[in-house]
PDB file of N, CA and C in Angstrom:
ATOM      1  N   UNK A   1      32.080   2.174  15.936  1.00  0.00           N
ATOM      2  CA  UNK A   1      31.145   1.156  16.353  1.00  0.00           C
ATOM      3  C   UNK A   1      31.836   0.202  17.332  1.00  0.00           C
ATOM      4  N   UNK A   2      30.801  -0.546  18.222  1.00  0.00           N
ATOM      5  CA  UNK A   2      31.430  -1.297  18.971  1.00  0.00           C
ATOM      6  C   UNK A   2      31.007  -3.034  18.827  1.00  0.00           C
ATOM      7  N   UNK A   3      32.050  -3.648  18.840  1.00  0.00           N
ATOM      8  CA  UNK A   3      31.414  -4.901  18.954  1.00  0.00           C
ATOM      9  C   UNK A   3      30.710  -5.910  19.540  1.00  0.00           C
ATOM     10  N   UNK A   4      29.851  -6.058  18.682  1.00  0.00           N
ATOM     11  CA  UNK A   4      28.878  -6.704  20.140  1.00  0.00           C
ATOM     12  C   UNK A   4      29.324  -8.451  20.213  1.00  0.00           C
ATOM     13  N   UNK A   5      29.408  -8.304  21.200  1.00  0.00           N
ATOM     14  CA  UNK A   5      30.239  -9.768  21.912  1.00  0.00           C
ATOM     15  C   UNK A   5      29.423 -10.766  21.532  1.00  0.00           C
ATOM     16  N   UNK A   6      27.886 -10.774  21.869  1.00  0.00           N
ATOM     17  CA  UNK A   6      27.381 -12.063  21.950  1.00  0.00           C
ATOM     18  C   UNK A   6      27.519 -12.833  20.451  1.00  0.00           C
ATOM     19  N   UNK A   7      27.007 -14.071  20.545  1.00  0.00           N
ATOM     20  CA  UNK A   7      27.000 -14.818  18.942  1.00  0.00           C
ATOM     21  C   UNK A   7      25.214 -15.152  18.503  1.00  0.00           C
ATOM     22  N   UNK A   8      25.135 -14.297  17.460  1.00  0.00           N
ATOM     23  CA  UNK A   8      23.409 -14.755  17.171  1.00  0.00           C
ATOM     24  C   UNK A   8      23.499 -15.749  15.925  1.00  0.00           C
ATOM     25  N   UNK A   9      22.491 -16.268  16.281  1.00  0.00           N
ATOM     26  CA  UNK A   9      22.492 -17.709  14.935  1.00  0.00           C
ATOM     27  C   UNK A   9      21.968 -17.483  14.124  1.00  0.00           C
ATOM     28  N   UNK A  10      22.154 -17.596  12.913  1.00  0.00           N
ATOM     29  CA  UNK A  10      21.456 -17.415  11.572  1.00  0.00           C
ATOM     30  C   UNK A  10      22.126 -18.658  10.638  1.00  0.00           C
ATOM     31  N   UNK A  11      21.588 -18.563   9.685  1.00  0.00           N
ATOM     32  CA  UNK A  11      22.105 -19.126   8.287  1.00  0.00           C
ATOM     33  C   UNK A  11      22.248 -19.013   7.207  1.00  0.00           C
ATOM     34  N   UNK A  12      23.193 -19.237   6.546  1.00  0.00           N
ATOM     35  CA  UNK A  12      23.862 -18.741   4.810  1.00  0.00           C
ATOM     36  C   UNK A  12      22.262 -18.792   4.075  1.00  0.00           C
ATOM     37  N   UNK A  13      22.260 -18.016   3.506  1.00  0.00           N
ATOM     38  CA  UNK A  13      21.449 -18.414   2.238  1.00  0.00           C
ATOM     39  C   UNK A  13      21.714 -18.196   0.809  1.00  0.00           C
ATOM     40  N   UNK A  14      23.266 -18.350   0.881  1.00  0.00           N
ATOM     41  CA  UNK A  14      23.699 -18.159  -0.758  1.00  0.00           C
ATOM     42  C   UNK A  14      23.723 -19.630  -1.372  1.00  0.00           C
ATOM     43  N   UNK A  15      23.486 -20.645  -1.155  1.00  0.00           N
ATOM     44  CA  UNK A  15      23.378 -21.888  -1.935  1.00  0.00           C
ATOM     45  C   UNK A  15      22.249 -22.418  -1.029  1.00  0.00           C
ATOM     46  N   UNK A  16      22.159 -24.055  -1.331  1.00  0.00           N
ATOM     47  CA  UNK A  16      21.316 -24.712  -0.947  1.00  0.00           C
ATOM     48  C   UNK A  16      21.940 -25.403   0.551  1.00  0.00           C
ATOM     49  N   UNK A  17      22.685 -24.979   0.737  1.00  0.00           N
ATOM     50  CA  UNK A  17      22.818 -26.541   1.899  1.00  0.00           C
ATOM     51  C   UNK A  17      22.622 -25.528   3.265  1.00  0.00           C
ATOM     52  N   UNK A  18      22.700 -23.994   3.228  1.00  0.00           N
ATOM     53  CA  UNK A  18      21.750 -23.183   4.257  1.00  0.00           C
ATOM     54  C   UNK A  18      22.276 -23.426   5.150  1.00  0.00           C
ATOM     55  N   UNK A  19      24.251 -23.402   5.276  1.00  0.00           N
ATOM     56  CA  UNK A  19      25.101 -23.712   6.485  1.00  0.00           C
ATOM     57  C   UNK A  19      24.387 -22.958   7.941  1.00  0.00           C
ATOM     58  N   UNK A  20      24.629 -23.989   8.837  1.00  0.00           N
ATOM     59  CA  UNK A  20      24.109 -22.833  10.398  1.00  0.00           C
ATOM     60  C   UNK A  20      25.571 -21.889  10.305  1.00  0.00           C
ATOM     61  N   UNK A  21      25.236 -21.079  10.672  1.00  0.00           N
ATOM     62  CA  UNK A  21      26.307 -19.652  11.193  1.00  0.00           C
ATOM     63  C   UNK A  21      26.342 -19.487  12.588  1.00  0.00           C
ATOM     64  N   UNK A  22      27.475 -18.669  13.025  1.00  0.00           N
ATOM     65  CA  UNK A  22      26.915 -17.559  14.650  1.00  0.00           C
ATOM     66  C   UNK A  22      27.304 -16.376  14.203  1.00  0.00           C
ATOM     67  N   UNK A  23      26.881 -15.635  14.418  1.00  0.00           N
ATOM     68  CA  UNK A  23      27.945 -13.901  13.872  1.00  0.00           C
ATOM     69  C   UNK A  23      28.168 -13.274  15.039  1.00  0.00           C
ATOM     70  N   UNK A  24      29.206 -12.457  14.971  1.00  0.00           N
ATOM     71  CA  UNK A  24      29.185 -11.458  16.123  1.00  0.00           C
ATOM     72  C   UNK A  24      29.076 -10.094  14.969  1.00  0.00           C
ATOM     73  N   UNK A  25      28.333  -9.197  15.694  1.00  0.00           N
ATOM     74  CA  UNK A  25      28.026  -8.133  14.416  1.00  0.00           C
ATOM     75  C   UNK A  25      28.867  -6.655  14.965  1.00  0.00           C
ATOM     76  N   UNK A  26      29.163  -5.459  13.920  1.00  0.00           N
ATOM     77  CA  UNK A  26      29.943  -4.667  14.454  1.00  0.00           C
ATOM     78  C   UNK A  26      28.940  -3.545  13.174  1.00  0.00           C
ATOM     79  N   UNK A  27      27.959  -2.869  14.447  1.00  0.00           N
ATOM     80  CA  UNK A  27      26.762  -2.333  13.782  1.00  0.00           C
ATOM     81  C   UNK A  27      26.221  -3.179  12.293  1.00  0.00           C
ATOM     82  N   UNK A  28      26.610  -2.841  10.972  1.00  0.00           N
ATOM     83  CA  UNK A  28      25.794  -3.421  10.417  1.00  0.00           C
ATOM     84  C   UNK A  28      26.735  -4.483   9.575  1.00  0.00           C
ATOM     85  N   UNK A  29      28.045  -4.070   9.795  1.00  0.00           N
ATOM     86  CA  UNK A  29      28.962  -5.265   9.348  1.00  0.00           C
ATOM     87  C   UNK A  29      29.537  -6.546  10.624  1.00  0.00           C
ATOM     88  N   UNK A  30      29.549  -7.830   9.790  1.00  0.00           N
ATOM     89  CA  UNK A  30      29.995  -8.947  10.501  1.00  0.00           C
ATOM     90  C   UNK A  30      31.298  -8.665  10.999  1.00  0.00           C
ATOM     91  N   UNK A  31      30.787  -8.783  12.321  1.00  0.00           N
ATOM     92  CA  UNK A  31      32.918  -8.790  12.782  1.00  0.00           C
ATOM     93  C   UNK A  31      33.669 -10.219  13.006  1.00  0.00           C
ATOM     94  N   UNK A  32      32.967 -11.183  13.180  1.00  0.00           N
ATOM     95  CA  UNK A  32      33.088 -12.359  13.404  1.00  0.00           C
ATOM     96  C   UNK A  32      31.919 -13.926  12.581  1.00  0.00           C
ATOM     97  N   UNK A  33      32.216 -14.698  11.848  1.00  0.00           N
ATOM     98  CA  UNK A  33      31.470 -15.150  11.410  1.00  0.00           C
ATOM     99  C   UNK A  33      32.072 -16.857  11.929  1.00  0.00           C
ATOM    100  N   UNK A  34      31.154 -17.852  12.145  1.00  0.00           N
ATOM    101  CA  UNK A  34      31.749 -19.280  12.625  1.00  0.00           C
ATOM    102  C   UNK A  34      30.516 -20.321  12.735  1.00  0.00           C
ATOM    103  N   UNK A  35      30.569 -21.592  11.999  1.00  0.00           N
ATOM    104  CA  UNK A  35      29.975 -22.588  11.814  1.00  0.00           C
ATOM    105  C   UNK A  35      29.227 -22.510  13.102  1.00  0.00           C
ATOM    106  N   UNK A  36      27.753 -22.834  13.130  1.00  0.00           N
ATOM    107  CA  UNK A  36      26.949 -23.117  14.620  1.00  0.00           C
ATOM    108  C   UNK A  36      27.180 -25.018  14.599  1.00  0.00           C
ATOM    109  N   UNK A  37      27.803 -25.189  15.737  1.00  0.00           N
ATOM    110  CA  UNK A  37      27.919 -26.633  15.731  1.00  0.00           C
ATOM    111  C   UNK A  37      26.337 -27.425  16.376  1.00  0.00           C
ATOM    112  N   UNK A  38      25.334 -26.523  17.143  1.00  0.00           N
ATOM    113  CA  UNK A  38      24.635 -27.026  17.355  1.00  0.00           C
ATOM    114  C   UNK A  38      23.372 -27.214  16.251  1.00  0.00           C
ATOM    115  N   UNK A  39      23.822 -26.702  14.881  1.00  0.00           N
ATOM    116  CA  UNK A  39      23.021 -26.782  13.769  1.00  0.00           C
ATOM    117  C   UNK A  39      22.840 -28.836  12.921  1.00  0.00           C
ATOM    118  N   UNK A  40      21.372 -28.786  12.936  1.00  0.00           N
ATOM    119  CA  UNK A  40      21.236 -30.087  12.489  1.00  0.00           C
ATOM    120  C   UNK A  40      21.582 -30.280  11.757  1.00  0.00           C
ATOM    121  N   UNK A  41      21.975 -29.448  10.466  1.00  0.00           N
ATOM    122  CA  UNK A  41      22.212 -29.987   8.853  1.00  0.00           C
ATOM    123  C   UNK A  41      23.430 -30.398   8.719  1.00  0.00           C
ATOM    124  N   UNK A  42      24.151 -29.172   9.405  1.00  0.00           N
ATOM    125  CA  UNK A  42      25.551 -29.179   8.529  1.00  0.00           C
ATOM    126  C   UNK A  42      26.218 -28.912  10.240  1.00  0.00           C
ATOM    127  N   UNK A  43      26.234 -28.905  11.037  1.00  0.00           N
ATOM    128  CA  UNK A  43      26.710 -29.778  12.492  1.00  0.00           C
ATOM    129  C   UNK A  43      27.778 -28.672  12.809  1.00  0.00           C
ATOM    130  N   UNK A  44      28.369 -27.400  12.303  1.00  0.00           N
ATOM    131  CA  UNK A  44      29.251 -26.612  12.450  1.00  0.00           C
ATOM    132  C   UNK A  44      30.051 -26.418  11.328  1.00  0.00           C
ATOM    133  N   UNK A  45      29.715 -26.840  10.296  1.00  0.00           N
ATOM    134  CA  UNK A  45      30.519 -27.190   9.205  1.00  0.00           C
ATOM    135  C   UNK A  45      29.985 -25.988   8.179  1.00  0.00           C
ATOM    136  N   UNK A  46      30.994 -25.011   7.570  1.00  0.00           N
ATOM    137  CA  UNK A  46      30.734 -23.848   6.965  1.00  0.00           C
ATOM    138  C   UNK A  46      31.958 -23.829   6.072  1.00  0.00           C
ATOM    139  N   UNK A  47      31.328 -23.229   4.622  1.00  0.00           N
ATOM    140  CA  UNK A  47      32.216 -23.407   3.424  1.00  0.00           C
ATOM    141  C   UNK A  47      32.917 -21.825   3.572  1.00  0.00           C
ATOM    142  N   UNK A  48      33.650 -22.006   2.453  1.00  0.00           N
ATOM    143  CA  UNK A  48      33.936 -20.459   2.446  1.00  0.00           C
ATOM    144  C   UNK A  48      33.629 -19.743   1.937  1.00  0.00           C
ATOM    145  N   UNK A  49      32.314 -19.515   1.504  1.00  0.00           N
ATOM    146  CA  UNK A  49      31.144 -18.311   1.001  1.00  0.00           C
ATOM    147  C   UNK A  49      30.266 -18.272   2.072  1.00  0.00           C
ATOM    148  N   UNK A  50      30.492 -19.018   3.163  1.00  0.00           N
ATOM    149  CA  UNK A  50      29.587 -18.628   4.220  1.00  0.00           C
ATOM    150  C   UNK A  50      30.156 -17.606   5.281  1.00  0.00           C
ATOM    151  N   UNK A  51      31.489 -18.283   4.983  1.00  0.00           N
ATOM    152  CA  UNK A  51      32.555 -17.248   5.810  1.00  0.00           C
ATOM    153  C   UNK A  51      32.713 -16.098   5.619  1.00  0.00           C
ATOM    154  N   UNK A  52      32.910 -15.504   4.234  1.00  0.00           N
ATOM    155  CA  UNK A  52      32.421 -14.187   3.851  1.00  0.00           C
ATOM    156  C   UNK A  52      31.372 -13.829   3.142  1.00  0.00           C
ATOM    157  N   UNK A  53      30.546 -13.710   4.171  1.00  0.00           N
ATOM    158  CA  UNK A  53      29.162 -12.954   4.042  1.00  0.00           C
ATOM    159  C   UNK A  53      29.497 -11.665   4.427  1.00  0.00           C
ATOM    160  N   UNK A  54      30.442 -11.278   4.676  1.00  0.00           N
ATOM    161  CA  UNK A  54      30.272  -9.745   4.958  1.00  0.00           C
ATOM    162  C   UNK A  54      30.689  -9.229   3.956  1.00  0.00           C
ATOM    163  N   UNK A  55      31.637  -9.746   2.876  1.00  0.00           N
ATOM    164  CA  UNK A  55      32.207  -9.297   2.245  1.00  0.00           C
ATOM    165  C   UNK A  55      30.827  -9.288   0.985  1.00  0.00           C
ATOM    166  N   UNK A  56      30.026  -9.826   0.689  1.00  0.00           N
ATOM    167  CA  UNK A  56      29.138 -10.085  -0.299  1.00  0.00           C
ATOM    168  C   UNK A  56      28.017  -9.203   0.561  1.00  0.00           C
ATOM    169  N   UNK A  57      27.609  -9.086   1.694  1.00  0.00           N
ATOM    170  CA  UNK A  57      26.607  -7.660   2.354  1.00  0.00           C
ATOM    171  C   UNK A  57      27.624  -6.721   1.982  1.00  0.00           C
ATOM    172  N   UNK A  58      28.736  -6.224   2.737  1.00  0.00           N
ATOM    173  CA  UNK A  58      29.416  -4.820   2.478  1.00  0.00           C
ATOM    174  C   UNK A  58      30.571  -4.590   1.856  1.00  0.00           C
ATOM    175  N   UNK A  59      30.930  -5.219   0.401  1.00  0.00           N
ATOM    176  CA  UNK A  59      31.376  -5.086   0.063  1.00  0.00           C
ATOM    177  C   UNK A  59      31.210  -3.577  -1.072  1.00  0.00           C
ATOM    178  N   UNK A  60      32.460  -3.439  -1.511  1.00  0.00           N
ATOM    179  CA  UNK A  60      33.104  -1.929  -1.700  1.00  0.00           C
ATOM    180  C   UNK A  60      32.209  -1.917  -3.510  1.00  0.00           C
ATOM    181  N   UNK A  61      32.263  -3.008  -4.172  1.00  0.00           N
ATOM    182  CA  UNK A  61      31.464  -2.754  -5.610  1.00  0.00           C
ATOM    183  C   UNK A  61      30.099  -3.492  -5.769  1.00  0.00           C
ATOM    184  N   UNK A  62      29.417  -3.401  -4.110  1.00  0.00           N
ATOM    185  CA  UNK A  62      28.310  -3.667  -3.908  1.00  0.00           C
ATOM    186  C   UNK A  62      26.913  -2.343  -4.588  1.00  0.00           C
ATOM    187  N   UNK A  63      25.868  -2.634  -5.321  1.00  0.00           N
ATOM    188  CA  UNK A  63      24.978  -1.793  -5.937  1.00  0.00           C
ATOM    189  C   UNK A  63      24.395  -1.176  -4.887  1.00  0.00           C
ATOM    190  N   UNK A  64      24.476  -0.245  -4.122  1.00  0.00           N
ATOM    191  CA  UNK A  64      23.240   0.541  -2.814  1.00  0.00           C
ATOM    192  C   UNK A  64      21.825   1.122  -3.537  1.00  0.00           C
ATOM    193  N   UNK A  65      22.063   1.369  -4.985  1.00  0.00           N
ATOM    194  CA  UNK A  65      20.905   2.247  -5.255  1.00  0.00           C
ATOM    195  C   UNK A  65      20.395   1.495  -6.785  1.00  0.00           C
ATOM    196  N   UNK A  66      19.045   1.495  -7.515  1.00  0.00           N
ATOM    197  CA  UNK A  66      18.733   0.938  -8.360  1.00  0.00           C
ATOM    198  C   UNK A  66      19.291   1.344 -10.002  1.00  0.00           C
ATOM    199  N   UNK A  67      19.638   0.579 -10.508  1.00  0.00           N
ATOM    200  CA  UNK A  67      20.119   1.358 -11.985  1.00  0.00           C
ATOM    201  C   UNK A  67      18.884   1.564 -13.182  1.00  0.00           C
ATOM    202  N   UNK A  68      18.573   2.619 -13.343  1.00  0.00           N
ATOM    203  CA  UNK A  68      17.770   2.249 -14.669  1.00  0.00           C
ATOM    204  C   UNK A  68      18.422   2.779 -15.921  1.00  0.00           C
ATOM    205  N   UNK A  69      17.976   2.121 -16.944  1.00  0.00           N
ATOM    206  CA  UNK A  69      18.731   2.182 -18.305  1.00  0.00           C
ATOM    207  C   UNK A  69      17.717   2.962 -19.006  1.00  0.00           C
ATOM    208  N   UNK A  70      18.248   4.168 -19.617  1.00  0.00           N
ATOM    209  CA  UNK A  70      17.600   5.185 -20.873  1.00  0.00           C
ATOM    210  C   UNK A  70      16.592   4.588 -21.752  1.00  0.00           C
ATOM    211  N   UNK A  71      17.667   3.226 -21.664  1.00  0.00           N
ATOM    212  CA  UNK A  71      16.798   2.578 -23.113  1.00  0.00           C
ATOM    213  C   UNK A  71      15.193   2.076 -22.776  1.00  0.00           C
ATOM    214  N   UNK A  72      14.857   1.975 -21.431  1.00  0.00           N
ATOM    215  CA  UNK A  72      13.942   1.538 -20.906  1.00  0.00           C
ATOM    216  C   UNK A  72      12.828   2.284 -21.333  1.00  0.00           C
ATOM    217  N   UNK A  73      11.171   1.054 -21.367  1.00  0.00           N
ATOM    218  CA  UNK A  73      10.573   1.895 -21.732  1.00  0.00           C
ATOM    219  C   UNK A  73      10.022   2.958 -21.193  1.00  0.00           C
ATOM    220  N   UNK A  74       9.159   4.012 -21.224  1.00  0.00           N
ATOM    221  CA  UNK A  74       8.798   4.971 -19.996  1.00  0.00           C
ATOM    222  C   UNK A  74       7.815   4.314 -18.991  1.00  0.00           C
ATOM    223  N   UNK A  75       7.050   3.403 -19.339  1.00  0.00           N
ATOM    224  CA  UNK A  75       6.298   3.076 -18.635  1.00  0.00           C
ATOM    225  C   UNK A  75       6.622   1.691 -17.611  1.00  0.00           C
ATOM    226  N   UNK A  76       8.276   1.464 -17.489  1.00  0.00           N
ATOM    227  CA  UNK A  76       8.945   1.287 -16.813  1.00  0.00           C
ATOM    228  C   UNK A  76       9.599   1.902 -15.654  1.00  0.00           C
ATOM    229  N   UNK A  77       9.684   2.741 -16.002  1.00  0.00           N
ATOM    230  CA  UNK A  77      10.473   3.755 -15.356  1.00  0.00           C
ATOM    231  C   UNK A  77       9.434   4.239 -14.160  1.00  0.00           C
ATOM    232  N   UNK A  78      10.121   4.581 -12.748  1.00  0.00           N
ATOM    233  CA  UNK A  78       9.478   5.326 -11.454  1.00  0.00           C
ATOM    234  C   UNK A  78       9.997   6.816 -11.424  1.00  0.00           C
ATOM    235  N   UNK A  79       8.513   7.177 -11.071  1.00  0.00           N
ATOM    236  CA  UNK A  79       8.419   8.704 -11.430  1.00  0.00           C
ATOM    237  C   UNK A  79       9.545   9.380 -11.060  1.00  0.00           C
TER     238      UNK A  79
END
């Protein structure tokens, strides 16, 4: 994959204070992550769970597929 240079703006949404971000993305993982200073709330200012967001999207003991449990009832369960 290649990295794409530009910076798109988004924002954290793992707590409440909804830091501004910029990312630079490298297909579907972050290659670059950095406070948006032109953000009203939090002015460029990013904690460090905002910083790794990639690691919480692609991380390695991340769930990809749904678990269902035996014990469940059947009329839980998808066909």
């Amino acid at each position: 994959m290649t990295v794409d240079t530009a910076w798109h703006k988004s924002a954290c949404i793992l707590c409440e204070n909804n830091c501004g971000i910029q990312i630079q993305t490298d297909g579907r993982r972050f290659a670059k992550i950095r406070g948006d200073k032109g953000h009203v709330a939090t002015g460029g200012y990013t904690c460090n769970t905002a910083l790794r967001l990639d690691h919480y999207q692609n991380g390695g003991t991340r769930l990809t597929t749904t678990i269902l449990s035996s014990a469940m009832p059947s009329t839980f369960r998808l066909p």
